[in-house]
PDB file of N, CA and C in Angstrom:
ATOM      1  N   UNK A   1     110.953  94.694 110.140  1.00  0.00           N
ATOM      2  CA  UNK A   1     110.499  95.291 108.924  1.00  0.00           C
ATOM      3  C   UNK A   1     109.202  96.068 109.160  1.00  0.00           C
ATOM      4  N   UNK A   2     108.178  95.757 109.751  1.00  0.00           N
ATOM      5  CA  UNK A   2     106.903  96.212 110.175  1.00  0.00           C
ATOM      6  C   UNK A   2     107.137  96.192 111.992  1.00  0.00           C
ATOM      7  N   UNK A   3     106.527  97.738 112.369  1.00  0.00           N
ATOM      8  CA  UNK A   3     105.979  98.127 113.748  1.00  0.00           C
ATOM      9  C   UNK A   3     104.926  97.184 113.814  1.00  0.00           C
ATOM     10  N   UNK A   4     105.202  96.614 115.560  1.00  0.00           N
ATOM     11  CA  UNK A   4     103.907  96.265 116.134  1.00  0.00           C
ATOM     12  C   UNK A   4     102.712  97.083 115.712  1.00  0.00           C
ATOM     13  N   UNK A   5     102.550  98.153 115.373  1.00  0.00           N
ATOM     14  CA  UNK A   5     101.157  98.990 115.228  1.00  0.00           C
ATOM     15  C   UNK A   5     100.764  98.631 114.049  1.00  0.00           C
ATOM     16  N   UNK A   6     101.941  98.652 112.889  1.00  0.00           N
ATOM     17  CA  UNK A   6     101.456  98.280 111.675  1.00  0.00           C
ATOM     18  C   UNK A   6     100.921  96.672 111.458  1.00  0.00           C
ATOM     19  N   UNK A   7     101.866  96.102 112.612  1.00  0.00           N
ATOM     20  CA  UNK A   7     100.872  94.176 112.489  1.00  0.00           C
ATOM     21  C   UNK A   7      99.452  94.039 112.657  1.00  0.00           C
ATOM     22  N   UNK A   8      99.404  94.897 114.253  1.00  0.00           N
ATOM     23  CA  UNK A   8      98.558  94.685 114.701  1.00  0.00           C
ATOM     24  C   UNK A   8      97.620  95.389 113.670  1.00  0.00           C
ATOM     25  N   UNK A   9      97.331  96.639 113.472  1.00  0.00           N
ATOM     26  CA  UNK A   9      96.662  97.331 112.165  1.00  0.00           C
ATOM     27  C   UNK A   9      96.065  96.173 110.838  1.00  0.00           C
ATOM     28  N   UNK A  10      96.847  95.549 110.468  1.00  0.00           N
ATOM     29  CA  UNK A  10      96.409  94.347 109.551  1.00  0.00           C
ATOM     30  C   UNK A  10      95.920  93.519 109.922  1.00  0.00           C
ATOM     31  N   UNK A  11      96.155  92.795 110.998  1.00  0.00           N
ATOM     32  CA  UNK A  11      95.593  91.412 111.658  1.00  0.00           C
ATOM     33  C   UNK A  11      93.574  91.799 111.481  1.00  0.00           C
ATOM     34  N   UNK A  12      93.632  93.161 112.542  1.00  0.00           N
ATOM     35  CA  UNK A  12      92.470  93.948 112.373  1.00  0.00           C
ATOM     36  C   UNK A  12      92.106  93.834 111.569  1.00  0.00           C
ATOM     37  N   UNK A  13      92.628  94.504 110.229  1.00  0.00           N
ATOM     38  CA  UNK A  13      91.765  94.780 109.196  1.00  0.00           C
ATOM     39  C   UNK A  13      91.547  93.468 108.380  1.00  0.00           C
ATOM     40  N   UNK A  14      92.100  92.567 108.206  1.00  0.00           N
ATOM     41  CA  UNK A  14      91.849  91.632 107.938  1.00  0.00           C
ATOM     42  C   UNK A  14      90.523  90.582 108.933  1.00  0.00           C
ATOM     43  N   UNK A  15      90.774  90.834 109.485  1.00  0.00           N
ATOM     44  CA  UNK A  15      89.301  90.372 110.225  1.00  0.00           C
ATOM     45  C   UNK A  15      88.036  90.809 110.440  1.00  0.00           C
ATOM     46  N   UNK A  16      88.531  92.054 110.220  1.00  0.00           N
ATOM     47  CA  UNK A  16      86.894  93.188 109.842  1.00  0.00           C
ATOM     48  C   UNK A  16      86.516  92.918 108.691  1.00  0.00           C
ATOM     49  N   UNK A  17      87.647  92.783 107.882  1.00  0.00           N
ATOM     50  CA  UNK A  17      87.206  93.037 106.432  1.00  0.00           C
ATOM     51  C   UNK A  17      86.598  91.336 105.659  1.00  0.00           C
ATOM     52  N   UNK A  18      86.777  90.359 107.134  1.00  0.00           N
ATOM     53  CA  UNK A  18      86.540  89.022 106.415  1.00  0.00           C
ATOM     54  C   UNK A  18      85.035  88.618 107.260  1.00  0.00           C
ATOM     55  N   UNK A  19      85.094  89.704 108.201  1.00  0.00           N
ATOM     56  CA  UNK A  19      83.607  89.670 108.538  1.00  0.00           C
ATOM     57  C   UNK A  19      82.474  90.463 107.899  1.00  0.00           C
ATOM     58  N   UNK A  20      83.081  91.684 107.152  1.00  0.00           N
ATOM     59  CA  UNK A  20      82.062  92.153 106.337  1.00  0.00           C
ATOM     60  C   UNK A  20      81.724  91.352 105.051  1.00  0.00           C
ATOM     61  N   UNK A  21      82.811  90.818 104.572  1.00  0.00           N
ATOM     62  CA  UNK A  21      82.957  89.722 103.121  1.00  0.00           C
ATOM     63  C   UNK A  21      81.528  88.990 103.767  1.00  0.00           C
ATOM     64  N   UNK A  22      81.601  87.971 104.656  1.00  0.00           N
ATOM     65  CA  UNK A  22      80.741  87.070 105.204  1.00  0.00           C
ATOM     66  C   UNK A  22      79.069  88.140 105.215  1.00  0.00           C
ATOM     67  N   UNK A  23      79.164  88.732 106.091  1.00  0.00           N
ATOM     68  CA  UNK A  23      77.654  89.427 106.399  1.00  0.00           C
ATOM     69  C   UNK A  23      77.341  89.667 104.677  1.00  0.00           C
ATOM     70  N   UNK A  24      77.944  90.345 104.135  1.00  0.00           N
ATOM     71  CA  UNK A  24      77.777  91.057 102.419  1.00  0.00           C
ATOM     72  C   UNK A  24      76.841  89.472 101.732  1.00  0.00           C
ATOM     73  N   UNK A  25      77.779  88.356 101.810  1.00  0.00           N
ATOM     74  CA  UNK A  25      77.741  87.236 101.047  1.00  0.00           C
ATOM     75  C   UNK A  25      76.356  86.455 101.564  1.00  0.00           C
ATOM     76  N   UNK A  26      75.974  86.915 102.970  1.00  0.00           N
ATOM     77  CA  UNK A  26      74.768  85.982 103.759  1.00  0.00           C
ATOM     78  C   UNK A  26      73.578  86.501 103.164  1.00  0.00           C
ATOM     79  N   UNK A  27      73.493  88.284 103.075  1.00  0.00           N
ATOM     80  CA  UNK A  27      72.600  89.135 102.229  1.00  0.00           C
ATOM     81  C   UNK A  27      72.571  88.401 101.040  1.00  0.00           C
ATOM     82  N   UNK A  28      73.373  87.816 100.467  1.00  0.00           N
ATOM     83  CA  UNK A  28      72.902  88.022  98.643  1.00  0.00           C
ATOM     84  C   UNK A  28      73.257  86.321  98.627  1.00  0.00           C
ATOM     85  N   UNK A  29      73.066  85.680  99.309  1.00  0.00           N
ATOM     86  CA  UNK A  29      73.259  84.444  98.988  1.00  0.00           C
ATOM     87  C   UNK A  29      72.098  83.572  98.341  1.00  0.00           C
ATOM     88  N   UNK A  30      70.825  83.776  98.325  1.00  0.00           N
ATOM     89  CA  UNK A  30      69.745  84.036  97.727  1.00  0.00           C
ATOM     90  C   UNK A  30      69.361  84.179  96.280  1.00  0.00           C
ATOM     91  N   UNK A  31      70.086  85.602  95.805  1.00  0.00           N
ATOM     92  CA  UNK A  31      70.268  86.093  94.944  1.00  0.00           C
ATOM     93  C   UNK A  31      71.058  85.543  94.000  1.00  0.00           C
ATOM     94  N   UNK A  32      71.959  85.229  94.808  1.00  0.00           N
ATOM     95  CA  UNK A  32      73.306  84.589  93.870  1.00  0.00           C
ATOM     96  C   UNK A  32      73.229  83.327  93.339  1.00  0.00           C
ATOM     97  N   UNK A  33      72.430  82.361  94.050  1.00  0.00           N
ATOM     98  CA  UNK A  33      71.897  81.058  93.668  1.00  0.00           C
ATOM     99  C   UNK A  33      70.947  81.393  92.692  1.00  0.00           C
ATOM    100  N   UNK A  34      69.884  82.135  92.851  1.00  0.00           N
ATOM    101  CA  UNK A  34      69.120  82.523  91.428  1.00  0.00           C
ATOM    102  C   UNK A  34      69.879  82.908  89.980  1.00  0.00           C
ATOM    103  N   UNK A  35      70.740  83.867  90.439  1.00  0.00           N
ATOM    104  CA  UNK A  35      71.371  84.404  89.126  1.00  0.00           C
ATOM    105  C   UNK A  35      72.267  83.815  88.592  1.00  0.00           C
ATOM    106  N   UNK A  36      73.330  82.817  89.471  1.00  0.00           N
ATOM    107  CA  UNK A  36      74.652  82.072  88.663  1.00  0.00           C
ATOM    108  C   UNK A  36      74.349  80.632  88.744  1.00  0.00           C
ATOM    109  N   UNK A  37      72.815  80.043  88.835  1.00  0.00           N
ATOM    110  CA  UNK A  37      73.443  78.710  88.720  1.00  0.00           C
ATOM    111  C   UNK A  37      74.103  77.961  87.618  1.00  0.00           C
ATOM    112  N   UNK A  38      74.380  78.110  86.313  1.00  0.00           N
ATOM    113  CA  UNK A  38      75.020  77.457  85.638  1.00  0.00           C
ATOM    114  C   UNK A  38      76.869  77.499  85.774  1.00  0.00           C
ATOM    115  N   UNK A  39      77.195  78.601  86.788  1.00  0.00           N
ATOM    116  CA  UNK A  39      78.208  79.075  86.726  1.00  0.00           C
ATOM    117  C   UNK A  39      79.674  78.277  87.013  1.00  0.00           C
ATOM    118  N   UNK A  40      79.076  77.185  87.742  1.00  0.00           N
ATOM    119  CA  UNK A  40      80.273  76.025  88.099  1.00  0.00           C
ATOM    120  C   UNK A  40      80.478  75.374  86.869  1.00  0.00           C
ATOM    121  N   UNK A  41      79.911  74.960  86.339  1.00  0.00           N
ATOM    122  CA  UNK A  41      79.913  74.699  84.664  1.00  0.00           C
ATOM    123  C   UNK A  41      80.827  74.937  84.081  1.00  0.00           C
ATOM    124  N   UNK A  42      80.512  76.678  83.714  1.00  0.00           N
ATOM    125  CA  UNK A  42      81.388  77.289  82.563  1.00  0.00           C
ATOM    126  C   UNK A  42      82.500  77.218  83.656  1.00  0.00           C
ATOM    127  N   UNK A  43      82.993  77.665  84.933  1.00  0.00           N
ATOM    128  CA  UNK A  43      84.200  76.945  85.473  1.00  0.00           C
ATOM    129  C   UNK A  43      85.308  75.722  85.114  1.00  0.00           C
ATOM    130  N   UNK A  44      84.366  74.707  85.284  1.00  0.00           N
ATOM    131  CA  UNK A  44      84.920  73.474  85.515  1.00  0.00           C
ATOM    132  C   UNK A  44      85.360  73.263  83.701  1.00  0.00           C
ATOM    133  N   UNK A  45      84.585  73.730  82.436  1.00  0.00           N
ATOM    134  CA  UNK A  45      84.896  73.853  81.259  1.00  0.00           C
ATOM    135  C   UNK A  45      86.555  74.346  80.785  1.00  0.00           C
ATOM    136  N   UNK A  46      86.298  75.509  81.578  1.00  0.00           N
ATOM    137  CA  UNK A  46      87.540  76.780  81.100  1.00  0.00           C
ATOM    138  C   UNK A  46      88.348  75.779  82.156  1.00  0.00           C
ATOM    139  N   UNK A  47      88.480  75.390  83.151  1.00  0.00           N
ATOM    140  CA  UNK A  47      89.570  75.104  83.663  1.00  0.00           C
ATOM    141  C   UNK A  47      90.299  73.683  82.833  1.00  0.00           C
ATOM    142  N   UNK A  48      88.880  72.959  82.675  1.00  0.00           N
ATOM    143  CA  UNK A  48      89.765  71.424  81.359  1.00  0.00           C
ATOM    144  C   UNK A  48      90.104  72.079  80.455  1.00  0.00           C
ATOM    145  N   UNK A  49      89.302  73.334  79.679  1.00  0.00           N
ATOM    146  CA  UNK A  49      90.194  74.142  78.357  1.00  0.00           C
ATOM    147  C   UNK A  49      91.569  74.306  78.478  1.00  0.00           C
ATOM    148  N   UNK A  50      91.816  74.765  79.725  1.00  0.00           N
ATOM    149  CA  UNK A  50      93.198  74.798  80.283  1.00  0.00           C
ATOM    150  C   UNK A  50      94.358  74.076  80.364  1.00  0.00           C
ATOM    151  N   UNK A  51      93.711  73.111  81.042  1.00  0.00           N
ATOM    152  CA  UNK A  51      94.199  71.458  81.052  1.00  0.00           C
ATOM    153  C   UNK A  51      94.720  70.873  79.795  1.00  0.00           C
ATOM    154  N   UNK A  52      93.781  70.643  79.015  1.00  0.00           N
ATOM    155  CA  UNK A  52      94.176  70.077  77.715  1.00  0.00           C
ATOM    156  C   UNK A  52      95.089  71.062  76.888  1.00  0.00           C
ATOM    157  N   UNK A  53      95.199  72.480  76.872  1.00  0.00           N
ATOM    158  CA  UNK A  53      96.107  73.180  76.139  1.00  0.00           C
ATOM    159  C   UNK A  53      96.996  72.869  77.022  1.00  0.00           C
ATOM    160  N   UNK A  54      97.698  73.096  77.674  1.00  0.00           N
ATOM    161  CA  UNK A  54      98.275  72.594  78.910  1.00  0.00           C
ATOM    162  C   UNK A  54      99.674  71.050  78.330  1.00  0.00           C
ATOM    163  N   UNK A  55      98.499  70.056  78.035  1.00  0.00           N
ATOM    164  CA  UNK A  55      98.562  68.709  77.666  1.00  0.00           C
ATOM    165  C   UNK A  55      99.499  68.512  76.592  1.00  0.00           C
ATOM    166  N   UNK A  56      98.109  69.577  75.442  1.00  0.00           N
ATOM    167  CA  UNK A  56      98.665  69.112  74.165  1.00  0.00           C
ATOM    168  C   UNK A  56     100.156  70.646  73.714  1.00  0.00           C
ATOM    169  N   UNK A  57     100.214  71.453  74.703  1.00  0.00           N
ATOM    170  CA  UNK A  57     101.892  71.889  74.329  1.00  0.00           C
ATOM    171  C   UNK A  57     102.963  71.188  75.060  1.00  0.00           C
ATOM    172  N   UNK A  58     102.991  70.261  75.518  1.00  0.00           N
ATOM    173  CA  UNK A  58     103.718  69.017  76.522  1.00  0.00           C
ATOM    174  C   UNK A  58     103.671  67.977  74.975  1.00  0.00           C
ATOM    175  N   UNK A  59     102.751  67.468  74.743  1.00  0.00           N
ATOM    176  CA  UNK A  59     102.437  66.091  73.476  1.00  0.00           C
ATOM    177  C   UNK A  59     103.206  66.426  72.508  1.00  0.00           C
ATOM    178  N   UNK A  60     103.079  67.909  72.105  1.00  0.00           N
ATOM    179  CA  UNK A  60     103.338  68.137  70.602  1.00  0.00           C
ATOM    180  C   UNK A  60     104.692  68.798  70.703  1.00  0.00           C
ATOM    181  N   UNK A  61     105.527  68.701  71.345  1.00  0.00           N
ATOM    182  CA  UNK A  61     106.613  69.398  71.820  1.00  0.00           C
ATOM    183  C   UNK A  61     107.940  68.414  71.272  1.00  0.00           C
TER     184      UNK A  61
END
């Protein structure tokens, strides 16, 4: 389905592109702890919001 050139082409870019992710994320990691700490929070909230709607269309069914 895919040329060797086209594998190899992705493997690449996928590894460039997960080493720039990393360098990008080491820069602002700093930053990011200043600006989002409440942010696991509203996470862990919306995901039980989830949960329980989830729940109660299973209960009330």
């Amino acid at each position: 389905m895919f040329s060797t050139g086209q594998i190899i082409f992705a493997l690449l870019f996928i590894f460039v592109f997960a080493i720039a992710l990393g360098y990008a994320y080491k820069g602002d990691r700093k930053l990011h702890s200043k600006n989002y700490k409440g942010v696991k929070w509203v996470a862990i909230t919306f995901i039980l919001f989830i949960v329980i709607l989830y729940a109660l269309k299973h209960v009330l069914r």
